[in-house]
C-alpha atoms as a PDB file:
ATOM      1  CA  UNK A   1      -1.109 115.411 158.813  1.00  0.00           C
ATOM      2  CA  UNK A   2       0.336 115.356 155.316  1.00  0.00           C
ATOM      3  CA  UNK A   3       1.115 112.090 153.568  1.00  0.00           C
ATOM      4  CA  UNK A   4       4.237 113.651 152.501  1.00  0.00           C
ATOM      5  CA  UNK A   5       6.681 114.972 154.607  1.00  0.00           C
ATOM      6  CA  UNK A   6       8.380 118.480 154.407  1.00  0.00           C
ATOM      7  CA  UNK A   7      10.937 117.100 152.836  1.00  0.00           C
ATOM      8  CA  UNK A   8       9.706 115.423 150.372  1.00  0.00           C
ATOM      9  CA  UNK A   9       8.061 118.667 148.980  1.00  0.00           C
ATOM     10  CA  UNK A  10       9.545 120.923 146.666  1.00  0.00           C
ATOM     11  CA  UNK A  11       7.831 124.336 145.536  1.00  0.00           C
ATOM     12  CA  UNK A  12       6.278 123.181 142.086  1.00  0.00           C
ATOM     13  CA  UNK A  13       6.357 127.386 140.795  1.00  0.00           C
ATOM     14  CA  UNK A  14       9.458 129.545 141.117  1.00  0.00           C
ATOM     15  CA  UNK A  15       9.171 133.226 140.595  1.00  0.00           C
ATOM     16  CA  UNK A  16      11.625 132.863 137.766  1.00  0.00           C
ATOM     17  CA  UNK A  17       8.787 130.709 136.426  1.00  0.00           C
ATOM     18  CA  UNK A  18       6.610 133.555 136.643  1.00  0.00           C
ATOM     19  CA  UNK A  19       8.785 135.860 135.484  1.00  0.00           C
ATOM     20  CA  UNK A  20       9.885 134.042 132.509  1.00  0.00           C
ATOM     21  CA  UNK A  21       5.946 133.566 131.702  1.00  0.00           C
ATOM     22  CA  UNK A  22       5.388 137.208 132.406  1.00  0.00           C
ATOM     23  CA  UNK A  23       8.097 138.303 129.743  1.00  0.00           C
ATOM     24  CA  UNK A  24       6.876 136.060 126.986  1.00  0.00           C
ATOM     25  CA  UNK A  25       3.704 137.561 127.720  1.00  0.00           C
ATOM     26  CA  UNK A  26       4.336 140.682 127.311  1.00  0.00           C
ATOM     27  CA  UNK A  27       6.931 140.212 124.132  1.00  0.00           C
ATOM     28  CA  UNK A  28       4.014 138.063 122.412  1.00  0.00           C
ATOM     29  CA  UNK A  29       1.277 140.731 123.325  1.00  0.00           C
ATOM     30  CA  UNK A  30       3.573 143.456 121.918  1.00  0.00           C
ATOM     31  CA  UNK A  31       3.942 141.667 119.076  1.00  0.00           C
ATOM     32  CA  UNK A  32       0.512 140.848 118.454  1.00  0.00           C
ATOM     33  CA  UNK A  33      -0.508 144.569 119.259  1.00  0.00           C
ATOM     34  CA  UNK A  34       1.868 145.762 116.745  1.00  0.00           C
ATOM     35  CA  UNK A  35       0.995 143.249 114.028  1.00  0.00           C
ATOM     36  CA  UNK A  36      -2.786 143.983 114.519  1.00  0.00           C
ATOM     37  CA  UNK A  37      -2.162 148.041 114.738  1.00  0.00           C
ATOM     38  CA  UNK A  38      -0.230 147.166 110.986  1.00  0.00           C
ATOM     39  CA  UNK A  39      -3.036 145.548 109.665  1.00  0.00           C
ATOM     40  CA  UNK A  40      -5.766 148.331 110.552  1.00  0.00           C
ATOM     41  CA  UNK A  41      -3.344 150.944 109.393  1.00  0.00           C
ATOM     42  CA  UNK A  42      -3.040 149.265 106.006  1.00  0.00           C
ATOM     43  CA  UNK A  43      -7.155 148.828 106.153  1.00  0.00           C
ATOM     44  CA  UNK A  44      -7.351 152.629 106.672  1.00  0.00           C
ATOM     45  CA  UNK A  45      -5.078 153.282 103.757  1.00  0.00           C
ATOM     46  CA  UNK A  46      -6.323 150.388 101.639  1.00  0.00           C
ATOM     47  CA  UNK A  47     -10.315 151.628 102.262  1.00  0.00           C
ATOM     48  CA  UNK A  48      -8.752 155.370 101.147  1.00  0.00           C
ATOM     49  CA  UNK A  49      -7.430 153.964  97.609  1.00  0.00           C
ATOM     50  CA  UNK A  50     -10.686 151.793  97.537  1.00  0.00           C
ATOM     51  CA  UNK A  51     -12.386 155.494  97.440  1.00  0.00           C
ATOM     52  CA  UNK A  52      -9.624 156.636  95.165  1.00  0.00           C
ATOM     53  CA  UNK A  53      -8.464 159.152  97.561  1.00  0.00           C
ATOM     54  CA  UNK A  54      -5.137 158.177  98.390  1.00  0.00           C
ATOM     55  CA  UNK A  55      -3.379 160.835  96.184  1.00  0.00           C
ATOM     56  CA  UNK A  56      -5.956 163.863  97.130  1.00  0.00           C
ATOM     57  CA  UNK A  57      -5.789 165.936 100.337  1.00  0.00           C
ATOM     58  CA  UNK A  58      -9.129 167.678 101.695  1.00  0.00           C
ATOM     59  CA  UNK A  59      -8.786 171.073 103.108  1.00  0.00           C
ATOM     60  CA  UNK A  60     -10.394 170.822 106.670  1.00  0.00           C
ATOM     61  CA  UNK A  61     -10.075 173.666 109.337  1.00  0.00           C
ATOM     62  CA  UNK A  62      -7.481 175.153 107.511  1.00  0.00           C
ATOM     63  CA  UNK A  63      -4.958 172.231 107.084  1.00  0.00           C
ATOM     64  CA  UNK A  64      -4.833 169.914 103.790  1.00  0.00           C
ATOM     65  CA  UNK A  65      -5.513 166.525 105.341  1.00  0.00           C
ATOM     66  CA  UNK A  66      -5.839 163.757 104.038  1.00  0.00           C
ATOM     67  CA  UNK A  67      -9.488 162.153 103.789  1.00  0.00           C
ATOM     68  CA  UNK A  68      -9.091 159.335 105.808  1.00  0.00           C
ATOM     69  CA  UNK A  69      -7.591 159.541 108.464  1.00  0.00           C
ATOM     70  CA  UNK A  70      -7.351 157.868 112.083  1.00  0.00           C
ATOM     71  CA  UNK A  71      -7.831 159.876 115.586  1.00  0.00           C
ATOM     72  CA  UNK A  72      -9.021 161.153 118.361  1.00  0.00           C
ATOM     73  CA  UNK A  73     -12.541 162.627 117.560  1.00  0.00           C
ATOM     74  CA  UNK A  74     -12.447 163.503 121.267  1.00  0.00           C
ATOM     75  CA  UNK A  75      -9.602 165.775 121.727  1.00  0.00           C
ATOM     76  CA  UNK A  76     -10.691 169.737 122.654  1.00  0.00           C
ATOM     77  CA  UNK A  77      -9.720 171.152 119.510  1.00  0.00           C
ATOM     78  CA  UNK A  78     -11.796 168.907 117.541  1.00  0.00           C
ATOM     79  CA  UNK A  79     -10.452 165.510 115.883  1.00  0.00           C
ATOM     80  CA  UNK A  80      -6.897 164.847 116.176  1.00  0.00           C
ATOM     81  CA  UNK A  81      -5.542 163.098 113.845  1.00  0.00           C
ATOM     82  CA  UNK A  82      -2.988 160.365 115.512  1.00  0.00           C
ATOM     83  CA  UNK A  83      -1.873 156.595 115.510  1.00  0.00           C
ATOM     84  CA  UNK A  84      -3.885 154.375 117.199  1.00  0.00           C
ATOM     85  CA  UNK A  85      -4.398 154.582 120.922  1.00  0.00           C
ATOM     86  CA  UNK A  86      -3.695 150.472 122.036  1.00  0.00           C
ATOM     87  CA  UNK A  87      -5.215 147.627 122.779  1.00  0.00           C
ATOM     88  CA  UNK A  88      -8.341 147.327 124.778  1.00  0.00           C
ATOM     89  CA  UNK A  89      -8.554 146.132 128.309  1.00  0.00           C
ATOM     90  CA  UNK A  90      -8.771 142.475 127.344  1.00  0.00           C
ATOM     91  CA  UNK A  91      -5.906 143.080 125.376  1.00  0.00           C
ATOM     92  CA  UNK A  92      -6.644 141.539 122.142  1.00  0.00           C
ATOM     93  CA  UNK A  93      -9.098 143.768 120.434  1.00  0.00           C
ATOM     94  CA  UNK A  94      -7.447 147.321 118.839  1.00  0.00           C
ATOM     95  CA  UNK A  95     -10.101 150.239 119.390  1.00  0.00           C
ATOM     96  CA  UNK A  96      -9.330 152.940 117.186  1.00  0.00           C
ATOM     97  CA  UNK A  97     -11.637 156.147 115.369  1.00  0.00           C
ATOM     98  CA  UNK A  98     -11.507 156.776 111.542  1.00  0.00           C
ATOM     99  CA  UNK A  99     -13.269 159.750 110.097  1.00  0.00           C
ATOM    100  CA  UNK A 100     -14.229 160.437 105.996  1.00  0.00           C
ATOM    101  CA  UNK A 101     -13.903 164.135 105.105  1.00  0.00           C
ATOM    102  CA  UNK A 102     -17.254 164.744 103.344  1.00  0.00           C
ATOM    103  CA  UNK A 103     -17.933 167.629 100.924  1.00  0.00           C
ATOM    104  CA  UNK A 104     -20.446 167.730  97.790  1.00  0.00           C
ATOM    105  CA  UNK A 105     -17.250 168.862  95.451  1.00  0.00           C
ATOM    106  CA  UNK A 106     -13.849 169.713  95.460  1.00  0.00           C
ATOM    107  CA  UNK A 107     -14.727 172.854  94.944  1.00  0.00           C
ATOM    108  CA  UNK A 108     -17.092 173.485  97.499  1.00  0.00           C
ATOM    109  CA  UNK A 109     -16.221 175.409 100.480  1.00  0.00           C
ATOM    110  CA  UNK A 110     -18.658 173.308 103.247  1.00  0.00           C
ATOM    111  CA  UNK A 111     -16.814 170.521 103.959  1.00  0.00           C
ATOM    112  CA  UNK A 112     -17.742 167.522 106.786  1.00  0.00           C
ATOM    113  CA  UNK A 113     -16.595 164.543 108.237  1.00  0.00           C
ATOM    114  CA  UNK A 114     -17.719 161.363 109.836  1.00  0.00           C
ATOM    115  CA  UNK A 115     -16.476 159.349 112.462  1.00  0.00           C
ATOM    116  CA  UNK A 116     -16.255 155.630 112.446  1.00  0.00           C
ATOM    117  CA  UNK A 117     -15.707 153.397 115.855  1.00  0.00           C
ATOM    118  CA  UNK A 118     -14.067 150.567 114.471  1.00  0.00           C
ATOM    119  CA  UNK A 119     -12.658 147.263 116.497  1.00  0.00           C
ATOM    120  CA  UNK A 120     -11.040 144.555 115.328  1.00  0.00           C
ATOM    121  CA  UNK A 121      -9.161 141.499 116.948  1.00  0.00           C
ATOM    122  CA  UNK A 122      -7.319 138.426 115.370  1.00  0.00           C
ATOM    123  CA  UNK A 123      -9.316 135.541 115.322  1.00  0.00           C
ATOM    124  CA  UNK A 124      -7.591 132.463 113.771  1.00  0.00           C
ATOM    125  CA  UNK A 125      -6.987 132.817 110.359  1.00  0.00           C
ATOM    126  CA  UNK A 126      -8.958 136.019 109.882  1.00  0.00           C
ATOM    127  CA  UNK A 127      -9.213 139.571 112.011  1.00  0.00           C
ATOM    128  CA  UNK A 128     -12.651 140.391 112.794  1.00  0.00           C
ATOM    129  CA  UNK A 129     -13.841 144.089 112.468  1.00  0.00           C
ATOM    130  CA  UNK A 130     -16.860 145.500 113.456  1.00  0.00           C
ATOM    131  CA  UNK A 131     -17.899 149.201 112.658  1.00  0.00           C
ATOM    132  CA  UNK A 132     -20.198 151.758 113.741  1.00  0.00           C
ATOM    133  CA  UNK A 133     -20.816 154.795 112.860  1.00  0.00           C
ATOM    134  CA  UNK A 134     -19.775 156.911 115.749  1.00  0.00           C
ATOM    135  CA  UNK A 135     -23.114 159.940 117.190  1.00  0.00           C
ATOM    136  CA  UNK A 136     -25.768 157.658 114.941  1.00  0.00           C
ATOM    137  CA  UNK A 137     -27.155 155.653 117.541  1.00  0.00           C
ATOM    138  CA  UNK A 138     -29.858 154.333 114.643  1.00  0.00           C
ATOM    139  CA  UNK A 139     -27.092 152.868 112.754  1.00  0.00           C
ATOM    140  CA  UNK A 140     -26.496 149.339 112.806  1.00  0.00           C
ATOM    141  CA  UNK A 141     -22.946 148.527 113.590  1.00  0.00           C
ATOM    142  CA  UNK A 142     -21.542 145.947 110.617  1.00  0.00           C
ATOM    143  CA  UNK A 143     -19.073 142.540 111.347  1.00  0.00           C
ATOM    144  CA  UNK A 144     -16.899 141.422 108.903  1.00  0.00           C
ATOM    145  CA  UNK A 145     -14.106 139.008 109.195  1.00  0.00           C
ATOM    146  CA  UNK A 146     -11.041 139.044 106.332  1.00  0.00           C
ATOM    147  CA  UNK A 147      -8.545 136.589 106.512  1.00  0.00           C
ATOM    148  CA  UNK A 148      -5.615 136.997 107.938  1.00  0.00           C
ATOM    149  CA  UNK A 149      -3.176 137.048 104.607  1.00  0.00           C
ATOM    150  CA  UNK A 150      -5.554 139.118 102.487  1.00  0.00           C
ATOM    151  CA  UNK A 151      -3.723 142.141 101.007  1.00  0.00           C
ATOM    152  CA  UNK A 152      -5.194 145.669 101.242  1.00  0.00           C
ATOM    153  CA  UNK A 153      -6.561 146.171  97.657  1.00  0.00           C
ATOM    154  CA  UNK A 154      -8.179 142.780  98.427  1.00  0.00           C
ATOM    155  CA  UNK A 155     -10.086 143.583 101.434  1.00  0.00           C
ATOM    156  CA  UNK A 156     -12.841 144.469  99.232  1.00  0.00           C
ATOM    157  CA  UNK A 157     -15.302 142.959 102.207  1.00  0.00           C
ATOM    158  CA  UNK A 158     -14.386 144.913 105.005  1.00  0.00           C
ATOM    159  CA  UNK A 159     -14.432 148.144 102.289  1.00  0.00           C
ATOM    160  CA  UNK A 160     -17.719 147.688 101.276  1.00  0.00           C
ATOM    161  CA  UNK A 161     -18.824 147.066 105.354  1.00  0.00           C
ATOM    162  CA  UNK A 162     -17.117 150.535 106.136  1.00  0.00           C
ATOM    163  CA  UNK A 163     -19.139 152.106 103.365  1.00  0.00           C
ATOM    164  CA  UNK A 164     -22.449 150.395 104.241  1.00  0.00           C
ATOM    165  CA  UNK A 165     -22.484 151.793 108.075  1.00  0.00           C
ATOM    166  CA  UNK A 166     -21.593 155.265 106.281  1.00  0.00           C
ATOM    167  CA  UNK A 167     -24.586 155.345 103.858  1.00  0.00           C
ATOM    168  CA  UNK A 168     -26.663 154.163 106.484  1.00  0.00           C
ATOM    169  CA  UNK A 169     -25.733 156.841 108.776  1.00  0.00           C
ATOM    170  CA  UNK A 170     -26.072 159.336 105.671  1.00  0.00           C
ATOM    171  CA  UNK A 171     -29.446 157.897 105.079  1.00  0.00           C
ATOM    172  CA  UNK A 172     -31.209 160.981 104.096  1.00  0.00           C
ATOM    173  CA  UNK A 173     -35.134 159.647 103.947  1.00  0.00           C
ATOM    174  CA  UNK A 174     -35.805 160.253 107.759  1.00  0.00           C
ATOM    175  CA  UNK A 175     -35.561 164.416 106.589  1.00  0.00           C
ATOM    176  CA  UNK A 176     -37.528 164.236 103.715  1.00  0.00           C
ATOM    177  CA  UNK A 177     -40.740 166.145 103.314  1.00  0.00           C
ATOM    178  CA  UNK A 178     -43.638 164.002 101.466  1.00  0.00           C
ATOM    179  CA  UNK A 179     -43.985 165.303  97.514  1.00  0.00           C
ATOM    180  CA  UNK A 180     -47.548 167.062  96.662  1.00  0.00           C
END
């Protein structure tokens, strides 16, 4: 037997409890998803005027694109480019694909592209990427964390991380023949 009586107890959660909880949730993880999905975006872009690329366009299967871009490097016709897909399923790390169109000269007709696997998550004060280079299973994947408030053409750190994982993966010395 209970020390209390019936009476005397009173249900301590109501489902508008829940509910409210639940909608604050879901507003703050909006939020946050948006915010982070902003701040990647502006990385893309920012990394692309690092390169000095923002103003040129690549021609790639036809199309003028531009030479970073984000996507789906999955999609049947080859990469898509889109916006980013969401948040993962712990909900606070963004997943998302960027690819580098790749050619030896604007004037050259072969033209590639590589994919990068990039996450990153708020943490604190700073957001937290890590990279890899996306069908180079030899590549290290690179962390960096920026903080938070760090404008684009200051994100020099996370700039220079993106380019490290794609030299590494471009590492040529695996192919080469010994000299005589």
């Amino acid at each position: 037997m209970s020390l209390l009586s019936r009476k005397e107890v009173e249900p301590l959660t109501a489902y508008s409890d829940i509910q409210t909880a639940f909608i604050r949730y879901r507003d703050a993880r909006d939020a946050y998803s948006n915010w982070l999905e902003n701040h990647a975006l502006s990385s893309v872009r920012g990394y692309e005027a690092h390169l000095g690329l923002d103003s040129r366009r690549v021609k790639l299967n036809g199309k003028d694109q531009r030479y970073v871009q984000t996507g789906d490097p999955f999609h049947a016709d080859g990469f898509k480019p889109s916006a980013f897909e969401g948040m993962s399923e712990n909900g606070s790390t963004l997943q998302f694909y960027m690819r580098v169109a790749l050619e030896e000269s604007e004037q050259s007709h072969q033209k590639s592209w590589i994919a990068l696997r990039i996450n990153c998550e708020k943490q604190g004060e700073s957001v937290a990427y890590m990279i890899r280079a996306d069908g180079f299973a030899d590549v290290d994947p690179v962390s960096v964390r920026i903080p938070v408030r760090l404008e684009p053409p200051q994100r020099t750190d996370l700039y220079e991380a993106i380019s490290a994982v794609i030299m590494s993966a471009l590492d040529a010395s695996p192919y080469e023949m010994p000299k005589d």
